[in-house]
Protein backbone atom coordinates (compact mmCIF):
# COMPACT_ATOMS: atom_id res chain seq x y z
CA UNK A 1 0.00 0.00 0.00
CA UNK A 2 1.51 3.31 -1.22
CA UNK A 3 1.40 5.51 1.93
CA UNK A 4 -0.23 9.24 1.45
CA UNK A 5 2.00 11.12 3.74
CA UNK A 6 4.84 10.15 5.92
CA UNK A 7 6.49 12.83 8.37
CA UNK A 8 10.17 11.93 9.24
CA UNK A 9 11.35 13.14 12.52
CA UNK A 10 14.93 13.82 12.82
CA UNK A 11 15.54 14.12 16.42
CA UNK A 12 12.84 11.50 17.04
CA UNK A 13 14.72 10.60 20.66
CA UNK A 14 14.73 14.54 21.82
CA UNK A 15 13.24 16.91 24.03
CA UNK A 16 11.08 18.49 20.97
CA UNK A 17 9.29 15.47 19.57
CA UNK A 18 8.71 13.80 23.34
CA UNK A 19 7.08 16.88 24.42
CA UNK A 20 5.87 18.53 22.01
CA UNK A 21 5.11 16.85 18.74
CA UNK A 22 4.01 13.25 19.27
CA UNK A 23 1.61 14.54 21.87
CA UNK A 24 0.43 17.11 19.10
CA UNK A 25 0.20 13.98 16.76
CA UNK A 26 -1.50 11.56 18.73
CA UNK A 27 -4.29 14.59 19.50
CA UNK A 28 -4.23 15.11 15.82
CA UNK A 29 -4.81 11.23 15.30
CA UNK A 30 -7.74 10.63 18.24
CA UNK A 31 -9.52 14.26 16.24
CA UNK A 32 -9.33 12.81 12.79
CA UNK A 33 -6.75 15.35 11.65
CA UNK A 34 -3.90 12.91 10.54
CA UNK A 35 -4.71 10.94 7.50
CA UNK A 36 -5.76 7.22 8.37
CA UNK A 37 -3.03 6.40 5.55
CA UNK A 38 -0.04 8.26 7.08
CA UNK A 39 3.11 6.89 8.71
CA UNK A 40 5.69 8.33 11.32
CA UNK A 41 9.23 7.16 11.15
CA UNK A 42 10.98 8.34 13.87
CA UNK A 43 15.01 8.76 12.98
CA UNK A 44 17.09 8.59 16.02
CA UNK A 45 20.84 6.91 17.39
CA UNK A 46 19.89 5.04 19.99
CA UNK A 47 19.42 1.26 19.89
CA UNK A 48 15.92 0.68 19.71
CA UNK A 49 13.48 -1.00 17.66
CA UNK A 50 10.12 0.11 16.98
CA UNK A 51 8.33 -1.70 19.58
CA UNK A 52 10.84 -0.19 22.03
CA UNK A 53 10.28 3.13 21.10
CA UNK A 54 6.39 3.36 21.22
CA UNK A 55 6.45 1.72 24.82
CA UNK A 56 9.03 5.04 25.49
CA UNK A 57 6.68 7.48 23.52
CA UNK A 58 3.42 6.14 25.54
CA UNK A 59 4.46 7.73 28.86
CA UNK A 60 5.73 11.15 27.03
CA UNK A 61 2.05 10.96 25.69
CA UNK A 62 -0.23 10.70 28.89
CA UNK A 63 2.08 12.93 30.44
CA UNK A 64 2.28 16.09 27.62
CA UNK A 65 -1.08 15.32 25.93
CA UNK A 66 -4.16 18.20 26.06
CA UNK A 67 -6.70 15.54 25.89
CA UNK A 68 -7.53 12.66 28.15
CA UNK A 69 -5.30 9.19 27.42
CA UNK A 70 -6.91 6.80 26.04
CA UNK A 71 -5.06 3.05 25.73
CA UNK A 72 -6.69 2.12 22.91
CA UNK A 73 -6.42 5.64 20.82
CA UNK A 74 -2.98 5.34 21.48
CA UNK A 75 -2.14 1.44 20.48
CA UNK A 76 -4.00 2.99 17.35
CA UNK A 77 -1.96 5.60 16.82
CA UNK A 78 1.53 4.18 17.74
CA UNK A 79 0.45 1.80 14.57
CA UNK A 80 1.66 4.33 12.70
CA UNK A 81 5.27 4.99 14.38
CA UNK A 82 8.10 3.26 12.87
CA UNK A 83 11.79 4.11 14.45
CA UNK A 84 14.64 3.60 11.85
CA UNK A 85 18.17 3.79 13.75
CA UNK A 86 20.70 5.51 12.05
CA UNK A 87 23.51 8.15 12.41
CA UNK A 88 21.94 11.40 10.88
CA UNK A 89 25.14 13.19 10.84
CA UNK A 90 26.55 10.36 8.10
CA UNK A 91 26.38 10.86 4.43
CA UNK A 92 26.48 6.95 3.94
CA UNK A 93 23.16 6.12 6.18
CA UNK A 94 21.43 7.90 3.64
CA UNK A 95 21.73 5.00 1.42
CA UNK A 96 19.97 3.05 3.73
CA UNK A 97 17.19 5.07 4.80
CA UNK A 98 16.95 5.50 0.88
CA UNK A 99 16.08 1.32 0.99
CA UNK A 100 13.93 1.39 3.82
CA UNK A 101 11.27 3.75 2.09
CA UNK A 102 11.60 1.99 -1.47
CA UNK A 103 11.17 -1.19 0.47
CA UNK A 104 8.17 0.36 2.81
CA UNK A 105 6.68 1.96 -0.50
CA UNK A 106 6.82 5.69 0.84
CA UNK A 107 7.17 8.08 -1.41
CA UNK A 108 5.57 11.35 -0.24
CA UNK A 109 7.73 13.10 2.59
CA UNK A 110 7.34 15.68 4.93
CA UNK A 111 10.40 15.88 6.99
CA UNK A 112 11.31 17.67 10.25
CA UNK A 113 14.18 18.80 11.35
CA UNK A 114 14.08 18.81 15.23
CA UNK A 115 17.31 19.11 15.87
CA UNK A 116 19.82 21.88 16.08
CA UNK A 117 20.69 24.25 13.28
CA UNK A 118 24.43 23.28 12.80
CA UNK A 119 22.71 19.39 11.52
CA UNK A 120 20.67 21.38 8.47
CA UNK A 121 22.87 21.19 6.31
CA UNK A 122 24.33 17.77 7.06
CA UNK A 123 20.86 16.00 6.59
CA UNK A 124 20.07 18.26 3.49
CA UNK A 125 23.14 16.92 1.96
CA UNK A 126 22.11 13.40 3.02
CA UNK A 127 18.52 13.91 1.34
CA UNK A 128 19.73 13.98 -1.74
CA UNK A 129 20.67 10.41 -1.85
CA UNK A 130 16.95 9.63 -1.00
CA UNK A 131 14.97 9.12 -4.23
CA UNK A 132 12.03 11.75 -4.40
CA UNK A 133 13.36 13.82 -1.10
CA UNK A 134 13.65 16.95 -2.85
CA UNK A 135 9.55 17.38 -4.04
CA UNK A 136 8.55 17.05 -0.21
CA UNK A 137 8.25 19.30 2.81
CA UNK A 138 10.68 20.36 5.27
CA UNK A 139 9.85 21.86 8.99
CA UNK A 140 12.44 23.72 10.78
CA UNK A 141 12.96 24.77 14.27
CA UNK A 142 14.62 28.33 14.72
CA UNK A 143 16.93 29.52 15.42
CA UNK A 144 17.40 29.85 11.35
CA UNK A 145 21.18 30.03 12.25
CA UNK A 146 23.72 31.83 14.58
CA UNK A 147 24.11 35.05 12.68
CA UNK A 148 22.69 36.75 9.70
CA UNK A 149 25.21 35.10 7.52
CA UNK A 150 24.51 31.69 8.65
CA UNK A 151 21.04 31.58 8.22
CA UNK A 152 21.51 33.10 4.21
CA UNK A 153 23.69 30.36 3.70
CA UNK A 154 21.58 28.26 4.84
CA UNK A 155 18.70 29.45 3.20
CA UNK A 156 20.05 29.49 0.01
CA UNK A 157 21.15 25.54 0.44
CA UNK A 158 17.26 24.76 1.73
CA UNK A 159 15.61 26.61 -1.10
CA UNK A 160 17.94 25.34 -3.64
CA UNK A 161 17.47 21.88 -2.38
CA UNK A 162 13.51 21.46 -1.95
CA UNK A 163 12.58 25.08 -3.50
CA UNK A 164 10.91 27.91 -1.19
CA UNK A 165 7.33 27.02 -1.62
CA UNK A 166 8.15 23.50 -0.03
CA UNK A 167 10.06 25.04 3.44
CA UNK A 168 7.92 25.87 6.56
CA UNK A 169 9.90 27.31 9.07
CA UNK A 170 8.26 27.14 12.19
CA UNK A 171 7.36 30.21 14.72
CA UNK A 172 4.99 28.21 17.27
CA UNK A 173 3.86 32.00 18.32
CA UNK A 174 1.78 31.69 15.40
CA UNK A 175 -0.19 28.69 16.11
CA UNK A 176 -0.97 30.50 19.28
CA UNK A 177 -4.68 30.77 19.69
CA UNK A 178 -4.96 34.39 20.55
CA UNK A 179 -2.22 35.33 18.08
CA UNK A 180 -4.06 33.97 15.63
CA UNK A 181 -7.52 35.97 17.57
CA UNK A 182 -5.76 39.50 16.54
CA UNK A 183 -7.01 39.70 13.32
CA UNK A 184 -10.16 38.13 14.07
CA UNK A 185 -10.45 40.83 17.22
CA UNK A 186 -9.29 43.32 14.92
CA UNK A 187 -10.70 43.03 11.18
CA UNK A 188 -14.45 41.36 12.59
CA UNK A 189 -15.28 44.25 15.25
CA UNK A 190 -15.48 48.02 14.01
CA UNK A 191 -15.53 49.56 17.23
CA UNK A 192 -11.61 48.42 17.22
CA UNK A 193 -11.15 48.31 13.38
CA UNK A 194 -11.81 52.38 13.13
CA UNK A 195 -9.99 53.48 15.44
CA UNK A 196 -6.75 50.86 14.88
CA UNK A 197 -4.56 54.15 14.15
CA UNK A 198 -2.43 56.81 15.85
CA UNK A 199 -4.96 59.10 16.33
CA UNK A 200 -6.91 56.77 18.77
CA UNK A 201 -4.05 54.81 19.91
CA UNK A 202 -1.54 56.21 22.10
CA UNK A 203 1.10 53.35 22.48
CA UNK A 204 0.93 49.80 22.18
CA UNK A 205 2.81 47.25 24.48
CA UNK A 206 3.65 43.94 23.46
CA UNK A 207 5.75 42.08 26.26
CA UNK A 208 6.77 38.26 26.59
CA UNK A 209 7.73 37.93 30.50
CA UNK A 210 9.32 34.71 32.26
CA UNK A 211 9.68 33.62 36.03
CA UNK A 212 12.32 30.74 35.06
CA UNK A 213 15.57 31.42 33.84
CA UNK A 214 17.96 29.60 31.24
CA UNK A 215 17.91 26.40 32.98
CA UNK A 216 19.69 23.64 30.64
CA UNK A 217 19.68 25.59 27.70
CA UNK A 218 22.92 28.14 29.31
CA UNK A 219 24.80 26.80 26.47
CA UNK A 220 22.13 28.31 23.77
CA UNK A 221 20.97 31.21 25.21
CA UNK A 222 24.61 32.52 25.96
CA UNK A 223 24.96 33.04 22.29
CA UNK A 224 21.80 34.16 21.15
CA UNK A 225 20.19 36.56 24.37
CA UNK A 226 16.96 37.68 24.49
CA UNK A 227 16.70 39.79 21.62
CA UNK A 228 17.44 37.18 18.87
CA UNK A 229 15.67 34.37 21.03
CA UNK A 230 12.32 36.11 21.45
CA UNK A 231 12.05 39.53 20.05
CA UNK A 232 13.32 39.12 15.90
CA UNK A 233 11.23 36.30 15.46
CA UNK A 234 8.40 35.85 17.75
CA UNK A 235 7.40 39.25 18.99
CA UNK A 236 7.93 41.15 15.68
CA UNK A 237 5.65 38.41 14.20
CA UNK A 238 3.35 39.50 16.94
CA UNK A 239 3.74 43.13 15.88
CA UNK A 240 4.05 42.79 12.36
CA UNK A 241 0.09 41.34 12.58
CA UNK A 242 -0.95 43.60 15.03
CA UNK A 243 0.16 46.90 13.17
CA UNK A 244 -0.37 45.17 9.24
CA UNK A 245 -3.00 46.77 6.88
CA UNK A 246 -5.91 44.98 5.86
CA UNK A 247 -5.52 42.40 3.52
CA UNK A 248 -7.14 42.43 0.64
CA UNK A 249 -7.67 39.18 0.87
CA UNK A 250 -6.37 36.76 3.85
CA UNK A 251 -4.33 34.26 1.68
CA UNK A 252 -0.75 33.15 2.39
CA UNK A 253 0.35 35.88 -0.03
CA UNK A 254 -2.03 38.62 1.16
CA UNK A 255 -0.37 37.69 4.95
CA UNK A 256 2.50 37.70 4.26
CA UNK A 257 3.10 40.84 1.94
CA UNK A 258 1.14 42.93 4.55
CA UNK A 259 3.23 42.25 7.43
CA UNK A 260 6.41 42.60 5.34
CA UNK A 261 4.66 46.05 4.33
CA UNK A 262 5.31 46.41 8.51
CA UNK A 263 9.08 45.08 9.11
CA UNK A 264 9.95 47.60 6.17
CA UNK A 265 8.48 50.12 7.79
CA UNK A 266 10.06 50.01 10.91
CA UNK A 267 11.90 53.68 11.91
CA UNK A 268 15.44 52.58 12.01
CA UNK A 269 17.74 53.43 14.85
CA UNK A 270 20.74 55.63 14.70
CA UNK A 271 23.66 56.02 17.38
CA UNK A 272 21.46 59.51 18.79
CA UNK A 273 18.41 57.16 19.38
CA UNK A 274 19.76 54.07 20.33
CA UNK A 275 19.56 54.71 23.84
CA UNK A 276 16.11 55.85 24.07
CA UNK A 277 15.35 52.38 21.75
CA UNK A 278 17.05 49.51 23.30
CA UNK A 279 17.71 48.90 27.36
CA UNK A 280 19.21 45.98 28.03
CA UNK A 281 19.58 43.49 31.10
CA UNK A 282 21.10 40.82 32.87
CA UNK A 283 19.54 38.94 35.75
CA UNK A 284 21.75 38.36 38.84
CA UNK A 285 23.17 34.70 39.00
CA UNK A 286 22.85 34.02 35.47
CA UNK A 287 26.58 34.23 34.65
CA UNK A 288 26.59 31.40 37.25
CA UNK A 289 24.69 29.26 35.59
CA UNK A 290 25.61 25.88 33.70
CA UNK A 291 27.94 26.41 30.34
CA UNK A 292 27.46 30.39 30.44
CA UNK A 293 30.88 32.55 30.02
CA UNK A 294 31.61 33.90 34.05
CA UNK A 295 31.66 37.38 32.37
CA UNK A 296 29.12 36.87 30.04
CA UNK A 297 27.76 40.06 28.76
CA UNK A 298 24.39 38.46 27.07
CA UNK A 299 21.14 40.10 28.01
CA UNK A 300 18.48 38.30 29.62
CA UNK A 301 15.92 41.45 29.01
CA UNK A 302 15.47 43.11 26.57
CA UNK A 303 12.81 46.87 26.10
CA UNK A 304 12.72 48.08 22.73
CA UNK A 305 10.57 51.53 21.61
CA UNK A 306 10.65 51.53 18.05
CA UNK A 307 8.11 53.40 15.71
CA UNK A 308 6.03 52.32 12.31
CA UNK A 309 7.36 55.30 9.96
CA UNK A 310 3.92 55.13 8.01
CA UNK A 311 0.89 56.80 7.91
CA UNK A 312 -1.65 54.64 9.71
CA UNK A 313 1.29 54.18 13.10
CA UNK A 314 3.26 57.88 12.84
CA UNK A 315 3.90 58.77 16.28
CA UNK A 316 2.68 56.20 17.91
CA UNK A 317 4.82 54.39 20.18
CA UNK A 318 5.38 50.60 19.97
CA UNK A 319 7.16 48.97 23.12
CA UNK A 320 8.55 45.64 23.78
CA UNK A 321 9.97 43.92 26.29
CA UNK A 322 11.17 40.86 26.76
CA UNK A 323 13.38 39.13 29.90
CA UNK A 324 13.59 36.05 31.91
CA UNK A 325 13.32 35.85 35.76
CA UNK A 326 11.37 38.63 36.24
CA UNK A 327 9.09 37.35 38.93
CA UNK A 328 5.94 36.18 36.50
CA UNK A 329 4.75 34.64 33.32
CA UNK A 330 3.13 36.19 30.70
CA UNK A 331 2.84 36.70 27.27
CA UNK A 332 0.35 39.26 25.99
CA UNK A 333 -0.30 42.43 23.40
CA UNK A 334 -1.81 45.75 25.02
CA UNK A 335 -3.01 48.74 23.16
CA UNK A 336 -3.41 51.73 25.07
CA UNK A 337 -5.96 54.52 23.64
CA UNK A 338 -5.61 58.38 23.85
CA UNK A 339 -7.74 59.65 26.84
CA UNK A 340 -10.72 61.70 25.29
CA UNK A 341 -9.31 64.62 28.37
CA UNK A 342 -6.75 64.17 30.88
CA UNK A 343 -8.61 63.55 33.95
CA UNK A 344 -10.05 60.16 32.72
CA UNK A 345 -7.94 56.47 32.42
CA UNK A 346 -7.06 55.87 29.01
CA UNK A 347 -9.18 52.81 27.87
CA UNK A 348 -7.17 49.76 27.21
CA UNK A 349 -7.43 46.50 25.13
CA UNK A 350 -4.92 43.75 26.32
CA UNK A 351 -5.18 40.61 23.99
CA UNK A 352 -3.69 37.71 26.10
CA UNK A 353 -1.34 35.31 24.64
CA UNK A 354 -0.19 32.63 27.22
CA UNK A 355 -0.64 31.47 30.15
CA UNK A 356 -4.16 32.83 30.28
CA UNK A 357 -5.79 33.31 26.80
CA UNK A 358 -8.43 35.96 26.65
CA UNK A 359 -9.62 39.67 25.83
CA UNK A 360 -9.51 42.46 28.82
CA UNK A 361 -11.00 45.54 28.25
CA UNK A 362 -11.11 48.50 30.60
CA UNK A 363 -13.44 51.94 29.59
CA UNK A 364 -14.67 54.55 31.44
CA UNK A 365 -18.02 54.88 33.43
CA UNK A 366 -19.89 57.34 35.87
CA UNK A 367 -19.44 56.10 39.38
CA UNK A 368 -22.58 54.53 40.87
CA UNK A 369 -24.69 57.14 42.79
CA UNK A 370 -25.38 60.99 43.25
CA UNK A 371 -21.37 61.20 42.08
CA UNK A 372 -20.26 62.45 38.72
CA UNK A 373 -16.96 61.33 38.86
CA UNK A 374 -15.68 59.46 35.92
CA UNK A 375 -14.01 55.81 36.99
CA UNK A 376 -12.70 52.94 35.10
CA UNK A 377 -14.52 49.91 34.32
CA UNK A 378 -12.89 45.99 33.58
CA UNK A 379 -14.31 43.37 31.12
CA UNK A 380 -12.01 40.45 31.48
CA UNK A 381 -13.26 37.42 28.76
CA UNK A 382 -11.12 34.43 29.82
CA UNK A 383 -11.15 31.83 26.81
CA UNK A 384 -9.16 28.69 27.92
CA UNK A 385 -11.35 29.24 31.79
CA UNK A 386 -13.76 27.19 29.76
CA UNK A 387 -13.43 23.55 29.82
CA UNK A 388 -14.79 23.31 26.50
CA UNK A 389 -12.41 26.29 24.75
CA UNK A 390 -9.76 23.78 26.56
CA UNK A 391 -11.10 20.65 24.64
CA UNK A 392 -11.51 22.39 20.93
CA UNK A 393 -8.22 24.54 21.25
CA UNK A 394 -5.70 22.94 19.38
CA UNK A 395 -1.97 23.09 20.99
CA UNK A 396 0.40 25.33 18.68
CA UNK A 397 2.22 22.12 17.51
CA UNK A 398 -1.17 20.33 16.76
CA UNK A 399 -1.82 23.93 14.49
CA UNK A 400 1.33 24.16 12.58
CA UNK A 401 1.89 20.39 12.02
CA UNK A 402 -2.15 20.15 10.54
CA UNK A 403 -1.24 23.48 8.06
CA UNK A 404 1.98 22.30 6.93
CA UNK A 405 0.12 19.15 5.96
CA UNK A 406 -2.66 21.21 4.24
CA UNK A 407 0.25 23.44 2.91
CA UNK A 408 -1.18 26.17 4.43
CA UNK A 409 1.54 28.61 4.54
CA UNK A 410 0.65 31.52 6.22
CA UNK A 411 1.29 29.89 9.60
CA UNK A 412 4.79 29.87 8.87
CA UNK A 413 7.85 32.58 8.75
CA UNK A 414 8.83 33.47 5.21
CA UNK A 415 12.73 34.02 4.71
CA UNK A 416 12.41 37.77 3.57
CA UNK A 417 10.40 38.32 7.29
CA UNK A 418 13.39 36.38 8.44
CA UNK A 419 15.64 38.21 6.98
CA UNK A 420 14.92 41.61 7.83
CA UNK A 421 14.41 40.61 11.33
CA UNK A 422 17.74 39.75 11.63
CA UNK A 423 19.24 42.76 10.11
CA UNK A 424 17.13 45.13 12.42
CA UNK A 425 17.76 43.66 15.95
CA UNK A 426 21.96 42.81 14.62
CA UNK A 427 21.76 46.60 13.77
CA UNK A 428 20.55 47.43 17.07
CA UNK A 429 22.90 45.23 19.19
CA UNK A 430 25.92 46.67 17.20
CA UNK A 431 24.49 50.39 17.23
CA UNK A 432 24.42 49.25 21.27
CA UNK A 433 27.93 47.85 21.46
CA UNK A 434 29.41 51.04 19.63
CA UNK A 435 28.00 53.17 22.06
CA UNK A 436 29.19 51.30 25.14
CA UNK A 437 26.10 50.96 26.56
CA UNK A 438 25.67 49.02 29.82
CA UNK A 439 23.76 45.54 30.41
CA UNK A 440 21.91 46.32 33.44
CA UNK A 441 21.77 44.28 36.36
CA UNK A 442 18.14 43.25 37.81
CA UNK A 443 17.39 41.01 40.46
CA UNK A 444 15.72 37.61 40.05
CA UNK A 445 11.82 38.20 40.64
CA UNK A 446 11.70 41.54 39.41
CA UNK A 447 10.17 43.04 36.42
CA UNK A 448 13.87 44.07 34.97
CA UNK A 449 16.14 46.83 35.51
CA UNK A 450 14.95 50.39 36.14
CA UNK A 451 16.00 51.78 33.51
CA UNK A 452 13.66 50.22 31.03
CA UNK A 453 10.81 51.77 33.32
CA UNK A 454 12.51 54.91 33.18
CA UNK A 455 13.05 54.81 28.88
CA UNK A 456 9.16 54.96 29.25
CA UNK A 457 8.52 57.40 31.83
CA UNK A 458 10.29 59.66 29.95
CA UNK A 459 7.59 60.01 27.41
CA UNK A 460 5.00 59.99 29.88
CA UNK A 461 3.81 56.22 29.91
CA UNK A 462 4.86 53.18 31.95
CA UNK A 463 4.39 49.30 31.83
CA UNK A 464 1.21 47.92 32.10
């Protein structure tokens, strides 16, 4: 039987595909969203067979799955896992993995690439020794390289390899539920969509907040930092939908170009602004942490105040932040209207992201009584409180895995986002390095160093 779609995992005995995507799989399997025809083969080092391996990916399954564990669902699913042992980083195993799917009849590939960046390469290389590799789909896991450089290279070798319109690069932000709400909140509600503009908005706030800090990953994080882990890919995607134009018409194409139409209107930084755009941080303890440098200078928080040089955003203020150990958890977009007179509290949409998903608005009402005073009001809509939003809310994984299968692109970063991403934040860090700027020191639990509350204060606003 000629099987209609079978996703290879590379780094099928990691973190990634344990937690993340054969939990997202088997939920996709019990919902009827992976094809009753489809196979898994699992690619890994370790000496197992595939009997082995299923027993192993059971207990990663009740453990990380949304929905309830069934026994059953999942002897069903793990029909579909296979787990081929080979050395990915060989040219020569290729041959053999070639012979496995002629002998298995497989034909029609989606591969993923959950492992780190600097094994790209060495498994696209080995692809081409697989007969029909180069027509399927690839999924990648950023980062999309160490540097600028790195990830062109790279890019060019993907694209040249299985073309552009086959490579999904994955951003999980945007299989987020409420990510994916902003255009919904926005485009399908006109008391937001007239007034999405400078003249009703004052500033907008879009910060990603943790409690933990590197943990294991001290290796990782010491040579990326919190701008290039969280803020060129994940939060500008954030902004980049927040602050697009309209579509004129929500396709892949329409997506993309109009959040593009953002990034390359970003106000760029010069060394007489950069220190009213950028404030850096470091949390105290994290140069004692596992495999980071004792004098590390890497920021663990990062504020940014950057503007949209166009006509719908001039003026208007766009903040982010960004920084680990800061005391809470919290992932969420804010937009902050201009008060109608200055004796009133601004009204203010907050659209949030993770842990909590939901819509808070506050607006303005007489206080109850013989009083005329003017006080502010809260409407707090929490979506995943429901047991039911729970159960129908797919996980990010569940999202991006079910569109790349659809090829449903507009989930998924495009290289040109990518790319100017990259340039913008590696101008700002140099523009900050030039200049001599300090890393600030903040203590664990806090909500970062001072200064970031003061590059706000200046301008007359503050942090939600």
């Amino acid at each position: 039987m000629t099987i209609s779609t079978n996703l290879t995992i590379f780094g099928g005995t990691g973190d990634l595909t344990f937690r993340k995507l054969l939990p997202a799989l088997y939920t996709m399997d019990i919902t009827g969203k992976l094809p009753e025809d489809s196979r898994i083969t699992i690619i890994g080092r370790r000496d197992y067979d595939s009997s082995h391996y299923r027993q192993i990916a059971r207990d990663w399954v009740e453990k990380f799955t949304r929905l309830s564990f069934e026994e059953k669902a999942f002897n069903r699913f793990s029909e579909k896992i296979d787990y081929y042992r080979m050395d990915f980083s060989r040219l020569e195993a290729y041959h053999g993995l070639n012979h496995y799917y002629r002998e298995n009849d497989i034909h029609s590939h989606i591969f993923y690439f959950a492992v780190a960046p600097r094994f790209f390469s060495i498994i696209t290389e080995g692809l081409k020794l697989v007969h029909g590799s180069s027509s399927g789909k690839v999924i990648l896991e950023k980062p999309f390289g160490e540097n600028l450089a790195a990830a062109a290279a790279l890019n060019k070798e993907l694209e040249a390899f299985f073309g552009p319109e086959h490579i999904y690069r994955i951003d999980h932000y945007l299989g987020k539920e409420m990510v994916r709400n902003i255009q919904a909140i926005r485009f399908s509600n006109p008391i937001f969509t007239d007034v999405w503009n400078s003249r009703y908005i004052e500033s907008v706030q879009i910060s990603a907040l943790e409690d933990m800090g590197v943990e294991t990953r001290g290796g990782y994080y010491d040579a990326s930092g919190a701008l290039k882990d969280m803020v060129q890919n994940h939060l500008f995607q954030i902004l980049s939908i927040m602050a697009m134009e309209q579509p004129e018409e929500f396709s892949p194409k329409g997506l993309h170009d109009a959040q593009l139409d953002v990034f390359r209107c970003l106000q760029p930084a010069d060394e007489s602004s950069i220190e009213s755009t950028l404030v850096l941080g470091q949390y105290e303890g994290y140069r004692g942490e596992p495999l980071v440098k004792p004098d590390s200078q890497t920021e663990t928080y990062g504020a940014l105040r950057l503007f949209i040089d166009n006509q719908r955003w001039k003026g208007t203020p766009f903040y982010i932040r960004t920084g680990k150990k800061t005391g809470k958890r919290e992932i969420e977009l804010a937009v902050i209207f201009r008060r109608p007179y200055q004796e009133v509290e601004p009204n203010i949409l907050i659209i949030k992201i993770q842990p909590t998903e939901g819509v808070y608005l506050q607006f303005n009402i007489k206080r109850p009584g013989d009083s005329e005073d003017i006080i502010p009001a809260k409407m707090d809509f929490c979506q995943n409180c429901s047991l039911i939003h729970q159960l129908n809310t797919p996980e990010a994984y569940e999202r991006l895995i079910t569109a790349c299968m659809a090829g449903e692109r507009s989930w998924f970063s495009q290289w040109d986002q990518i790319e100017f991403s990259w340039n913008y934040i590696s101008h700002l860090k140099e523009l900050h390095a030039a200049k001599r700027l300090p890393v600030y020191p903040y203590r664990p639990g806090t909500r970062g160093p001072a200064e970031a509350d003061r590059m706000l204060e200046q301008y007359g606003h503050s942090w939600l």
